[in-house]
C-alpha atoms as a PDB file:
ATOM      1  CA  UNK A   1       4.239  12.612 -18.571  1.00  0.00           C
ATOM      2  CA  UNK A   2       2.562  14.892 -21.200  1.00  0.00           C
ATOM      3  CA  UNK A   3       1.683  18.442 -19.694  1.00  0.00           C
ATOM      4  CA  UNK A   4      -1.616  18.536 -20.751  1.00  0.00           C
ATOM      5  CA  UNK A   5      -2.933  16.173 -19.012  1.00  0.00           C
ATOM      6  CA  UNK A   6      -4.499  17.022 -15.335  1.00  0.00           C
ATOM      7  CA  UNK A   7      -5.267  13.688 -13.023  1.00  0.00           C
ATOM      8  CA  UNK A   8      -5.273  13.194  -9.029  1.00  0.00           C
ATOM      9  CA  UNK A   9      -5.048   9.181  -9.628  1.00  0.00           C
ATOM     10  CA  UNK A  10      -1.677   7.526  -9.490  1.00  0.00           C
ATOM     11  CA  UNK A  11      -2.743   4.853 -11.143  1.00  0.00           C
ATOM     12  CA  UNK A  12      -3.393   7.170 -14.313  1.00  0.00           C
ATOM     13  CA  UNK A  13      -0.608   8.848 -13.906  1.00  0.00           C
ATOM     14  CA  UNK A  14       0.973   5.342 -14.442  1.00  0.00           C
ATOM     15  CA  UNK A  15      -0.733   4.668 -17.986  1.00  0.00           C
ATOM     16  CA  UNK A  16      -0.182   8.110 -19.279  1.00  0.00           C
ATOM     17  CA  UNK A  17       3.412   7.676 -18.459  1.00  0.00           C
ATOM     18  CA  UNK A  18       3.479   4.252 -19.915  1.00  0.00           C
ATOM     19  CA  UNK A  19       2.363   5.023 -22.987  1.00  0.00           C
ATOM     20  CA  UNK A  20       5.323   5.291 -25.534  1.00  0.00           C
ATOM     21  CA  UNK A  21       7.855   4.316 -23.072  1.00  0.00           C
ATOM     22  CA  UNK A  22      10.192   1.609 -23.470  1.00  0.00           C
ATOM     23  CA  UNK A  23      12.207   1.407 -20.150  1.00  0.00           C
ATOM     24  CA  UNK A  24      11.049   0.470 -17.181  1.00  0.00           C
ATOM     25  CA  UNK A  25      11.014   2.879 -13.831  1.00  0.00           C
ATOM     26  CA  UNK A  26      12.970   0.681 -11.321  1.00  0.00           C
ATOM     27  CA  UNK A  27      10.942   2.596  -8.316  1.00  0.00           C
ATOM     28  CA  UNK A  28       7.625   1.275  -9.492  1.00  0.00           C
ATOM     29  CA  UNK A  29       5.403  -1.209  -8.291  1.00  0.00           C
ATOM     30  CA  UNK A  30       1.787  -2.118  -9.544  1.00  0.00           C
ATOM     31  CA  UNK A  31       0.037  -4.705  -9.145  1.00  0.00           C
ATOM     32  CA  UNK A  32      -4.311  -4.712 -10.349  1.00  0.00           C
ATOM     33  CA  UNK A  33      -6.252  -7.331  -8.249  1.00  0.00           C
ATOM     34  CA  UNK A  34      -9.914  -8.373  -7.121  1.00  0.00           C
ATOM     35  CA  UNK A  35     -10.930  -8.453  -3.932  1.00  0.00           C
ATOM     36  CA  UNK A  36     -14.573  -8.849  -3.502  1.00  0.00           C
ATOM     37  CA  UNK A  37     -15.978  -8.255  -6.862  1.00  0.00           C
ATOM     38  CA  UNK A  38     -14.038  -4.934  -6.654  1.00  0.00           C
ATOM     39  CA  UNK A  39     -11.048  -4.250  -9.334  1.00  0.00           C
ATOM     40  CA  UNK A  40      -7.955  -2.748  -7.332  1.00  0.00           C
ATOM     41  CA  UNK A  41      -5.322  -0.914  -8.601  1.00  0.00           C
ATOM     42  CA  UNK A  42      -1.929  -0.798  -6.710  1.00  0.00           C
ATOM     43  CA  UNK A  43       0.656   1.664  -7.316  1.00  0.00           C
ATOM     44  CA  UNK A  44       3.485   2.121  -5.261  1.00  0.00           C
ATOM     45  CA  UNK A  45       5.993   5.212  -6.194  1.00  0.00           C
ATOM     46  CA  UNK A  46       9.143   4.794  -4.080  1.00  0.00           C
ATOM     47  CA  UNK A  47      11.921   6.852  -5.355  1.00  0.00           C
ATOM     48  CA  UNK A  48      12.335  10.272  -6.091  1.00  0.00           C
ATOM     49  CA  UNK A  49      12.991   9.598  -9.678  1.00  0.00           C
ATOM     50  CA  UNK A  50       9.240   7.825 -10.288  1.00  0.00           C
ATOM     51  CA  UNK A  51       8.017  10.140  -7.955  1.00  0.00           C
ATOM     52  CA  UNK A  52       9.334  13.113 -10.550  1.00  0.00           C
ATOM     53  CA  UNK A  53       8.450  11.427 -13.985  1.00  0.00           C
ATOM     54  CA  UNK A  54       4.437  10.342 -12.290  1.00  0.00           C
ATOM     55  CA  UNK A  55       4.166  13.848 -10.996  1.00  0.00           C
ATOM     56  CA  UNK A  56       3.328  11.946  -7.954  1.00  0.00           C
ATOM     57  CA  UNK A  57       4.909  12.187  -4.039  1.00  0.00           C
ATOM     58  CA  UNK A  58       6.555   9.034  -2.965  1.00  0.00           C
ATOM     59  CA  UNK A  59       4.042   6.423  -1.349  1.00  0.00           C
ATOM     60  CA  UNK A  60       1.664   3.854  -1.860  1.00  0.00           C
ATOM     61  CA  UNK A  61      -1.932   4.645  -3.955  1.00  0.00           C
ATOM     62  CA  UNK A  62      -4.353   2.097  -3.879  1.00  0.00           C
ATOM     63  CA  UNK A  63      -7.794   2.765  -6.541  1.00  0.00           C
ATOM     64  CA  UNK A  64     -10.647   0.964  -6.117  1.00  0.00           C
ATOM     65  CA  UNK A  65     -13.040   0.778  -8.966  1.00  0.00           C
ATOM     66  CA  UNK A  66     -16.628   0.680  -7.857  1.00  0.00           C
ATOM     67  CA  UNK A  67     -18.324  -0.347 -10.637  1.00  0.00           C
ATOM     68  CA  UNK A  68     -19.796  -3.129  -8.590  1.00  0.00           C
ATOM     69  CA  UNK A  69     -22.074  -0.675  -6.804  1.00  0.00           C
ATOM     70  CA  UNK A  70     -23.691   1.051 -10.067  1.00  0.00           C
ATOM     71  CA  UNK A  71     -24.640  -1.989 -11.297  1.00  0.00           C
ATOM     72  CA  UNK A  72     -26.419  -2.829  -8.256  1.00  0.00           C
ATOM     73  CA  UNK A  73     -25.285  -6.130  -7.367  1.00  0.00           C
ATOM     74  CA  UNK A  74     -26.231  -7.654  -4.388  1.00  0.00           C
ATOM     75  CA  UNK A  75     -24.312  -6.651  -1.499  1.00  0.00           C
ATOM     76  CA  UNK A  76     -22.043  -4.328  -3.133  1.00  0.00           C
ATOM     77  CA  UNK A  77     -22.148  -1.950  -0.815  1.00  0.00           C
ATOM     78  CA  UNK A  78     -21.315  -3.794   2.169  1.00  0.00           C
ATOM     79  CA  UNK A  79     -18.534  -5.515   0.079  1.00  0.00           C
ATOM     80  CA  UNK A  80     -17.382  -2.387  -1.427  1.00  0.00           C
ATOM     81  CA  UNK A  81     -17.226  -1.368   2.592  1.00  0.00           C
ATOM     82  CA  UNK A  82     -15.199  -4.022   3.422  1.00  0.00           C
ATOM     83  CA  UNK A  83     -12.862  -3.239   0.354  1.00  0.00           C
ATOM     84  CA  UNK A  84     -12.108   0.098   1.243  1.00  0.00           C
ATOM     85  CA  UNK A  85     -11.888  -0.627   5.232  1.00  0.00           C
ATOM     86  CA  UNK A  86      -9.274  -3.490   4.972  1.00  0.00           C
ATOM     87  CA  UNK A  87      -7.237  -1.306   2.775  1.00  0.00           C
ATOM     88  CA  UNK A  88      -8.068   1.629   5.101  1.00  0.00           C
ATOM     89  CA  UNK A  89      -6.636  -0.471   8.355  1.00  0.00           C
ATOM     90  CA  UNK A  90      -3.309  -2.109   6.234  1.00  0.00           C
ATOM     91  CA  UNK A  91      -2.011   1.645   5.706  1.00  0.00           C
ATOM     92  CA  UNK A  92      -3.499   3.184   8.671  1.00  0.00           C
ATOM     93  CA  UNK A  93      -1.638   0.751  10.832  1.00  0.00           C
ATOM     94  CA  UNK A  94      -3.341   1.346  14.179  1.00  0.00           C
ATOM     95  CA  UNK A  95      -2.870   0.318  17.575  1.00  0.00           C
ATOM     96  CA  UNK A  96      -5.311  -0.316  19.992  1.00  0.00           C
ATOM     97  CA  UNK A  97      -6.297   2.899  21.447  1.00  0.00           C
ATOM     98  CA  UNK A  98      -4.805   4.884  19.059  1.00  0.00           C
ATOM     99  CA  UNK A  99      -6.449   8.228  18.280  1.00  0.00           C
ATOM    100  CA  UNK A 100      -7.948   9.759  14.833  1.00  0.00           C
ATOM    101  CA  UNK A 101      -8.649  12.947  13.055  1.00  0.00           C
ATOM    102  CA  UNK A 102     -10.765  12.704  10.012  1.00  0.00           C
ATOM    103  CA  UNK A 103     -10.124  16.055   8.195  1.00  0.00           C
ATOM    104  CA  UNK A 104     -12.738  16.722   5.620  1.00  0.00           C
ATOM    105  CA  UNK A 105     -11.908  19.049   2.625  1.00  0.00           C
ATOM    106  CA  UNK A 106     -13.798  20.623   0.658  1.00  0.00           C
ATOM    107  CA  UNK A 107     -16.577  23.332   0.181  1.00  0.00           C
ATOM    108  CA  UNK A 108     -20.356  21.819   1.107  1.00  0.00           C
ATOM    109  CA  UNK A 109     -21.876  24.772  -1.192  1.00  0.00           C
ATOM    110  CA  UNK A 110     -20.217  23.241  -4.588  1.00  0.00           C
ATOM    111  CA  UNK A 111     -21.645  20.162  -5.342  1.00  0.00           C
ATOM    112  CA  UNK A 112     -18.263  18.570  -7.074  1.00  0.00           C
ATOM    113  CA  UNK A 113     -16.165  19.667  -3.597  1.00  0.00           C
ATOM    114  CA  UNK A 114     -18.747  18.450  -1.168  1.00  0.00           C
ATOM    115  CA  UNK A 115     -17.282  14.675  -0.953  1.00  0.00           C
ATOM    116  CA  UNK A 116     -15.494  15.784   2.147  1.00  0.00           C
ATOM    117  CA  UNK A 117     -18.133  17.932   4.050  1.00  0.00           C
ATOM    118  CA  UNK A 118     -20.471  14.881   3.523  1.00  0.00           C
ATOM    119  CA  UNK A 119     -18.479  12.142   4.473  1.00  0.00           C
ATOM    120  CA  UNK A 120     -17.925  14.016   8.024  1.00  0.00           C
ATOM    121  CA  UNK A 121     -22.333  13.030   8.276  1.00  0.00           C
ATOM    122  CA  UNK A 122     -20.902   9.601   8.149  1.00  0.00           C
ATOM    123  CA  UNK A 123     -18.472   9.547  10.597  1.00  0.00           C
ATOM    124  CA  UNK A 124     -18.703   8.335  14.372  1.00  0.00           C
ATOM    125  CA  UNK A 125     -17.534  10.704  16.392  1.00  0.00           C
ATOM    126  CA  UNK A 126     -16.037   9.345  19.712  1.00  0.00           C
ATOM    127  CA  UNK A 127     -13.499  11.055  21.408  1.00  0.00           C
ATOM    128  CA  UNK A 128     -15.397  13.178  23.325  1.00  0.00           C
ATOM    129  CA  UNK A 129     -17.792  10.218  24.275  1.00  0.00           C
ATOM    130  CA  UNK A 130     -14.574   8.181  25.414  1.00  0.00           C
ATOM    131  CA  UNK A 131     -13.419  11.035  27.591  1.00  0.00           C
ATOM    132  CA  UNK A 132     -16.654  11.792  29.279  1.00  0.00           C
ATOM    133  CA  UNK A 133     -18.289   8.266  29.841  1.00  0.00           C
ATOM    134  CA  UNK A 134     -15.467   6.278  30.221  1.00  0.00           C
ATOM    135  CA  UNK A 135     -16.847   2.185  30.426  1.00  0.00           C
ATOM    136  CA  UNK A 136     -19.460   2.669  27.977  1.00  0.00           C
ATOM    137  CA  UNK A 137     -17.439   3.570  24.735  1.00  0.00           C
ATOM    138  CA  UNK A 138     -13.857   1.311  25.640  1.00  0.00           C
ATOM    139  CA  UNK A 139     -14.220  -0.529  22.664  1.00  0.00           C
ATOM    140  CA  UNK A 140     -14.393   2.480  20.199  1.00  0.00           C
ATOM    141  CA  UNK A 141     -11.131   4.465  18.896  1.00  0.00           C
ATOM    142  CA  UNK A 142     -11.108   7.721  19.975  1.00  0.00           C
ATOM    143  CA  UNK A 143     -12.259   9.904  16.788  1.00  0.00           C
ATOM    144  CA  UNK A 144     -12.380  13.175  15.759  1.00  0.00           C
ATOM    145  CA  UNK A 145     -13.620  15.550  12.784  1.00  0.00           C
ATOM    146  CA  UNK A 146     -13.229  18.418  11.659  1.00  0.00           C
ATOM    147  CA  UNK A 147     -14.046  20.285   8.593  1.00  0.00           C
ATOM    148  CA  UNK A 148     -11.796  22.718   7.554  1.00  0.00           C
ATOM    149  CA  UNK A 149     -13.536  24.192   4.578  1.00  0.00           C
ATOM    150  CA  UNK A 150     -11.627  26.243   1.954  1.00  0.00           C
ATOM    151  CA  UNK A 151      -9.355  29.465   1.660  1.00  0.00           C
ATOM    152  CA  UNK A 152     -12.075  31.431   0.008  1.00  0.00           C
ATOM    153  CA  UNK A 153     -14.786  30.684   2.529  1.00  0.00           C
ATOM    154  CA  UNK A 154     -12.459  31.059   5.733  1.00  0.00           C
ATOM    155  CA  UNK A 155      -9.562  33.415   4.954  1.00  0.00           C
ATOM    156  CA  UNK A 156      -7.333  30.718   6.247  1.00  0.00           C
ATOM    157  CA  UNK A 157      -5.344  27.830   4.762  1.00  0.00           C
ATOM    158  CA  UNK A 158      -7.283  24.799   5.657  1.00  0.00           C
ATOM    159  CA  UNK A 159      -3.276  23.337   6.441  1.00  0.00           C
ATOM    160  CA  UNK A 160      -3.186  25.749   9.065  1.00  0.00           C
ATOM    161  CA  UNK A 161      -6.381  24.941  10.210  1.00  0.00           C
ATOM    162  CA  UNK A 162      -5.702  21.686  10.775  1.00  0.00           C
ATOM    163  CA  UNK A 163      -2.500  21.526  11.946  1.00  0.00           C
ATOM    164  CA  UNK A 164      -3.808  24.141  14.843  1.00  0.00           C
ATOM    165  CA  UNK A 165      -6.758  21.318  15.565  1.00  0.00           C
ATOM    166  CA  UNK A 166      -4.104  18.668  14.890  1.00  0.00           C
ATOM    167  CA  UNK A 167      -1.831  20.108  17.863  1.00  0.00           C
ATOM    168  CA  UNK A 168      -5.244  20.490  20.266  1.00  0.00           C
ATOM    169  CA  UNK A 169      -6.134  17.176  19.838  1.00  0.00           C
ATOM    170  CA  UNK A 170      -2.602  15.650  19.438  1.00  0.00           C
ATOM    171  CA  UNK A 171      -4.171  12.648  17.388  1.00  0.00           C
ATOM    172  CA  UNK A 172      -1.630   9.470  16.159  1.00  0.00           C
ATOM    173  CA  UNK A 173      -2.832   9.519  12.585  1.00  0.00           C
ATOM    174  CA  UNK A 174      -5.241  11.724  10.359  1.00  0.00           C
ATOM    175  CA  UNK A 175      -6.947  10.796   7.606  1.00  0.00           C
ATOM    176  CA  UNK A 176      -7.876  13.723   5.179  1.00  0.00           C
ATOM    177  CA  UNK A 177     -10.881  13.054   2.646  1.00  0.00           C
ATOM    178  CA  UNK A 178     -11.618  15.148  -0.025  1.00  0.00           C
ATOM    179  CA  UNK A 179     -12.699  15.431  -3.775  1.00  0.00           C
ATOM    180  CA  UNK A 180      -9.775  14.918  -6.745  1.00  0.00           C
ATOM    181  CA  UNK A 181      -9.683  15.356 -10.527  1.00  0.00           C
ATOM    182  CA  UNK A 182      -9.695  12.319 -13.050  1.00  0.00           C
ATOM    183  CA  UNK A 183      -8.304  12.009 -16.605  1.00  0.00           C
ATOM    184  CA  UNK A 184     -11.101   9.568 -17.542  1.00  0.00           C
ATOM    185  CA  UNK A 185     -14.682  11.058 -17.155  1.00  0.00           C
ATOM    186  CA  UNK A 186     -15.842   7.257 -16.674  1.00  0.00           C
ATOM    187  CA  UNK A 187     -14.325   7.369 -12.858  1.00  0.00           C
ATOM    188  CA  UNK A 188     -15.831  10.437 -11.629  1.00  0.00           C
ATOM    189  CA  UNK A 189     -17.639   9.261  -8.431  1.00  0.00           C
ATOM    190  CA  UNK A 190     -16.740   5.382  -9.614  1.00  0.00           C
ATOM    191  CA  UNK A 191     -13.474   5.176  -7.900  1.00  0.00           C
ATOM    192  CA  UNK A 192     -11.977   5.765  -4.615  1.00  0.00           C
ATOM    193  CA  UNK A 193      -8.217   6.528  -4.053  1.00  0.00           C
ATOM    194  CA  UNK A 194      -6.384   5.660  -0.438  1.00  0.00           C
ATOM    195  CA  UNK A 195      -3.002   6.710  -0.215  1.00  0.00           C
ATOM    196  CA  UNK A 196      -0.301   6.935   1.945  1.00  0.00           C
ATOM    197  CA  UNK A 197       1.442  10.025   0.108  1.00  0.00           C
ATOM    198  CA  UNK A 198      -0.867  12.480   2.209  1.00  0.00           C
ATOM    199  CA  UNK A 199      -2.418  15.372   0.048  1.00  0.00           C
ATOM    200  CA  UNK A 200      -2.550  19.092  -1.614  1.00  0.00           C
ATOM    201  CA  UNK A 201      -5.566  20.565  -1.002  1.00  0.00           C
ATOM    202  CA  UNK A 202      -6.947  22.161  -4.316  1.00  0.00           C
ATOM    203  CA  UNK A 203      -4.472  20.414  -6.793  1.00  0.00           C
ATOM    204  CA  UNK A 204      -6.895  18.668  -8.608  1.00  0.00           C
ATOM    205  CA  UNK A 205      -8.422  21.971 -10.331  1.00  0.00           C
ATOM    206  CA  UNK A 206      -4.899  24.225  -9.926  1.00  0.00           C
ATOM    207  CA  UNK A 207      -5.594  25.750  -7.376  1.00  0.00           C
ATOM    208  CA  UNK A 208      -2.848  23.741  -4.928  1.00  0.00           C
ATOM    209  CA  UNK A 209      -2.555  24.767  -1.314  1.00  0.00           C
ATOM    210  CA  UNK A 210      -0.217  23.646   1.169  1.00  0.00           C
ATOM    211  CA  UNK A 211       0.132  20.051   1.471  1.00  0.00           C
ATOM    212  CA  UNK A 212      -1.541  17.972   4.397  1.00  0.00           C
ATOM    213  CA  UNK A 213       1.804  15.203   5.230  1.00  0.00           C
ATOM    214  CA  UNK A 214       3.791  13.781   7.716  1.00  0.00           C
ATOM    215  CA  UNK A 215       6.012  16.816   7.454  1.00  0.00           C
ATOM    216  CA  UNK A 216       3.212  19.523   7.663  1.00  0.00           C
ATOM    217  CA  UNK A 217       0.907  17.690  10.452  1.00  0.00           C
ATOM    218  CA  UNK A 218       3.943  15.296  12.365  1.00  0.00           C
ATOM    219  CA  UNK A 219       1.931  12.359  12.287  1.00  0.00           C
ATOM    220  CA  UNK A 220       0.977   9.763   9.298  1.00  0.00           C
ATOM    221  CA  UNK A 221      -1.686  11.108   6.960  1.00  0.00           C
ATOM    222  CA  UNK A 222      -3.714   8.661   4.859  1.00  0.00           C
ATOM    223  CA  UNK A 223      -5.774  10.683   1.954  1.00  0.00           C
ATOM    224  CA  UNK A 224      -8.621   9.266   0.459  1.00  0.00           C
ATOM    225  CA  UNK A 225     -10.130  10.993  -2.300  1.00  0.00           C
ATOM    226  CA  UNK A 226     -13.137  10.548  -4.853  1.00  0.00           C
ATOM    227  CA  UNK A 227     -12.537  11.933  -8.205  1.00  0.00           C
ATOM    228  CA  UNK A 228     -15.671  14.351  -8.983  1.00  0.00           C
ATOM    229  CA  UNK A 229     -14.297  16.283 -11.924  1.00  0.00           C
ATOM    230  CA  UNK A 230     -12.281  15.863 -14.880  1.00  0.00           C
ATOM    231  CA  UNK A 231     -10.568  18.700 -17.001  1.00  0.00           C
ATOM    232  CA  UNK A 232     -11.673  19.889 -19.955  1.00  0.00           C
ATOM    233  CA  UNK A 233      -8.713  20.283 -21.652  1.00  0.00           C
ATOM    234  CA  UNK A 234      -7.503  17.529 -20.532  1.00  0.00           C
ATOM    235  CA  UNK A 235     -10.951  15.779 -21.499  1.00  0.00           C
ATOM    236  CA  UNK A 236      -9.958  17.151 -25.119  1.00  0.00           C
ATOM    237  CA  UNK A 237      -6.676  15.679 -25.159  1.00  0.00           C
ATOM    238  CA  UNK A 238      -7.622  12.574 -23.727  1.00  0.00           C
ATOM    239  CA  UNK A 239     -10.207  11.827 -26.614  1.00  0.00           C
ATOM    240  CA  UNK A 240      -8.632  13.092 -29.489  1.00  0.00           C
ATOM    241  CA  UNK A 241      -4.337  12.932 -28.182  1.00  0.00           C
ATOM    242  CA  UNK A 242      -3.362  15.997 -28.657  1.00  0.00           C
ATOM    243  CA  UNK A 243      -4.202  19.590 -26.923  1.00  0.00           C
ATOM    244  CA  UNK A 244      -6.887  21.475 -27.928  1.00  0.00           C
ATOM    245  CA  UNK A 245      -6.656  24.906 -28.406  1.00  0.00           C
ATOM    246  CA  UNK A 246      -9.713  26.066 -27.612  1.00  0.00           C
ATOM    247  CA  UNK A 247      -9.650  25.115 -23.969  1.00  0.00           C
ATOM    248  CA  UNK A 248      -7.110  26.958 -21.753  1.00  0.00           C
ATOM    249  CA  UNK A 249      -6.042  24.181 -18.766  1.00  0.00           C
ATOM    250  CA  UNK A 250      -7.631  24.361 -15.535  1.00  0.00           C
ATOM    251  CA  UNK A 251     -10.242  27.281 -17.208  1.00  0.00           C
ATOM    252  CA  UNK A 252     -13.008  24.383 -17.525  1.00  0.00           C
ATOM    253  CA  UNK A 253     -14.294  21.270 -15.447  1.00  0.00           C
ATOM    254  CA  UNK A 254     -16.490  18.779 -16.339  1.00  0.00           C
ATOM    255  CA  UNK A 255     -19.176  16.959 -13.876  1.00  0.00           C
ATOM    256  CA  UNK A 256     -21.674  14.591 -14.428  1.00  0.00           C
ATOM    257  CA  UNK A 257     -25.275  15.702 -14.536  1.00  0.00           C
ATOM    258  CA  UNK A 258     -26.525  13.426 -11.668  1.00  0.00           C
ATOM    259  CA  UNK A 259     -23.369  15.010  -9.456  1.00  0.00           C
ATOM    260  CA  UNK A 260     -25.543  15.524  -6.669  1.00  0.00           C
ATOM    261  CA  UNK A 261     -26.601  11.933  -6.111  1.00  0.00           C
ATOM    262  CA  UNK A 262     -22.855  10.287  -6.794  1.00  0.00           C
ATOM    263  CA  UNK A 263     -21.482  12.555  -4.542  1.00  0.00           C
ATOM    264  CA  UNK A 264     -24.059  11.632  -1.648  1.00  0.00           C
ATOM    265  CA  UNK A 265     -23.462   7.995  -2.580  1.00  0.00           C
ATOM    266  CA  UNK A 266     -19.721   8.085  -2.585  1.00  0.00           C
ATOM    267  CA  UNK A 267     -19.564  10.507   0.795  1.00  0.00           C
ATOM    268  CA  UNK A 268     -21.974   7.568   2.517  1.00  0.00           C
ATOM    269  CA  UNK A 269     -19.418   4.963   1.185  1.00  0.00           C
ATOM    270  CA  UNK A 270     -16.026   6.498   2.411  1.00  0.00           C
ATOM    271  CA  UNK A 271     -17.473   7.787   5.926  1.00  0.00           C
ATOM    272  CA  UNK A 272     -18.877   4.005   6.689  1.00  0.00           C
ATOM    273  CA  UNK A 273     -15.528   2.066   5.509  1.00  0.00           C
ATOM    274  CA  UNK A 274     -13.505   4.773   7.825  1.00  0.00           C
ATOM    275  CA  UNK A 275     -16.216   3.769  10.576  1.00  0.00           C
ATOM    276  CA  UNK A 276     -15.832  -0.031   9.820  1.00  0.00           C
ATOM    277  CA  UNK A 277     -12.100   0.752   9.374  1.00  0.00           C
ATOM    278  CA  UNK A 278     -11.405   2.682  12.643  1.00  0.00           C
ATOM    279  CA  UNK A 279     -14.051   0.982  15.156  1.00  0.00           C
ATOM    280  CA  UNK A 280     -13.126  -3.066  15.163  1.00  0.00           C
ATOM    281  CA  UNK A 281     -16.136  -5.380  15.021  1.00  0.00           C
ATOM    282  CA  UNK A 282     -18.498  -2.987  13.664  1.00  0.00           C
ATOM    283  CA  UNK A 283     -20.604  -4.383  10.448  1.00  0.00           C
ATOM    284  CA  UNK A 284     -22.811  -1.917   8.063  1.00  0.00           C
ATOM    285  CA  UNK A 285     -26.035  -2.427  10.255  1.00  0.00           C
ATOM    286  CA  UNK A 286     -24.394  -1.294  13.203  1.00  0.00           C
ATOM    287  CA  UNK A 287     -23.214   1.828  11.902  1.00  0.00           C
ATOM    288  CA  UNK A 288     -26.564   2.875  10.434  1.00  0.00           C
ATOM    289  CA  UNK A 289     -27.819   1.918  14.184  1.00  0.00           C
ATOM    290  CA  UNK A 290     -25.626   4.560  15.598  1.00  0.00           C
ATOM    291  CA  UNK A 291     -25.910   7.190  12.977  1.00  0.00           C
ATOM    292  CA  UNK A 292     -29.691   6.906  13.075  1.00  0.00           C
END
């Protein structure tokens, strides 16, 4: 895959590698469907040579494109909910009873890294309500958040942040949110990623940390990201195929102007499929019933 081009989305990792390329990469899978109204994008990477030539760790990626919801049609957010839950519950995989710790990256004072510190506003937290009133909360998961902020903000790797809450708490999977990088500037905050593959804290602008995985944590992560940014350079390249040399990589993101507002919207989105997701028989109504 050209060098020059910076993207957190498997799925365009797939077209930049396809273009030009005449073989075919035994170890992957896609698949684009609709499911509600919503386009979804399937990639699965799963061999080590894919996984090298995508740039991408071995797993399953799932995008869904949410252009549903900025055109306003009717019930998009609810549908777009019950996208992003159902995928949410095929690759979380839970039992009954099984535990949860939402992890939410990112840095609340920067607008474009905030996906994660909002989405935690979202979230029903249960855990402790399941341990002290036993009876009244049976039929909710027990869940658990935790921000872990950002290197320059807490002088610690948000990895070992949350692998020290991960081993208080001894949850059975965790589900990290934060913000990514896109190639196209037409996904920022119009797309959400769910994957399997876990994820590297500050990879989408360089700045990559130590990964948040099975390995790291010893339980199943499940990322899910929301592209808020897109490279410059690789903005440049994008539009005119070629490098530009005016614009070093990673020295330069782009946002959109109304960054504030997608980012809200997208944080509401993500923290009310996890609580569809994780709590069974929950609808939209009920959620904004118990966050109110």
């Amino acid at each position: 895959m050209e060098n020059f081009f910076r993207t957190d989305l498997a799925a365009e990792a797939r077209d930049l590698w396809q273009r030009g390329q005449k073989r075919d990469l035994p170890g992957l899978f896609t698949r684009r469907e609709d499911r509600e109204g919503f386009s979804v994008d399937v990639v699965e990477v799963r061999d080590d040579e894919t996984a090298n030539e995508l740039c991408k760790p071995k797993g399953r990626y799932v995008t869904v494109e949410l252009d549903a919801l900025f055109r306003r049609e009717e019930d998009a957010f609810a549908r777009g909910c019950a996208v992003l839950s159902g995928e949410l519950r095929r690759q979380l995989r839970l039992r009954r009873d099984e535990s949860v710790l939402v992890v939410c990256l990112g840095n609340r004072e920067i607008t474009p890294d905030a996906v994660g510190p909002l989405t935690a506003e979202k979230l029903l937290v249960t855990r402790h309500l399941r341990d002290s009133l036993p009876g009244m909360f049976d039929t909710l998961r027990p869940v658990s958040v935790f921000c872990a902020g950002v290197l320059g903000t807490t002088g610690v790797e948000s990895a070992l942040l949350t692998k020290a809450v991960a081993d208080a708490v001894r949850p059975d999977r965790v589900v990290a949110v934060d913000a990514l990088s896109a190639r196209d500037s037409r996904r920022l905050c119009r797309a959400v990623q769910i994957s399997d593959a876990g994820v590297i804290p500050g990879s989408g602008v360089g700045n990559a940390r130590q990964a948040l995985d099975q390995t790291t944590l010893g339980v199943p992560v499940i990322a899910v990201g929301v592209p808020t940014v897109v490279d410059a350079h690789t903005l440049c390249a994008d539009l005119t195929g070629v490098p530009s040399p005016g614009v070093e990589p990673g020295a330069l993101y782009v946002t959109p102007r109304d960054i504030d507002r997608r980012v809200r919207d997208a944080a509401r989105l993500v923290g009310f499929s996890l609580d569809l997701a994780l709590h069974e028989g929950l609808t939209v109504a009920d959620v904004e019933a118990f966050l109110s």
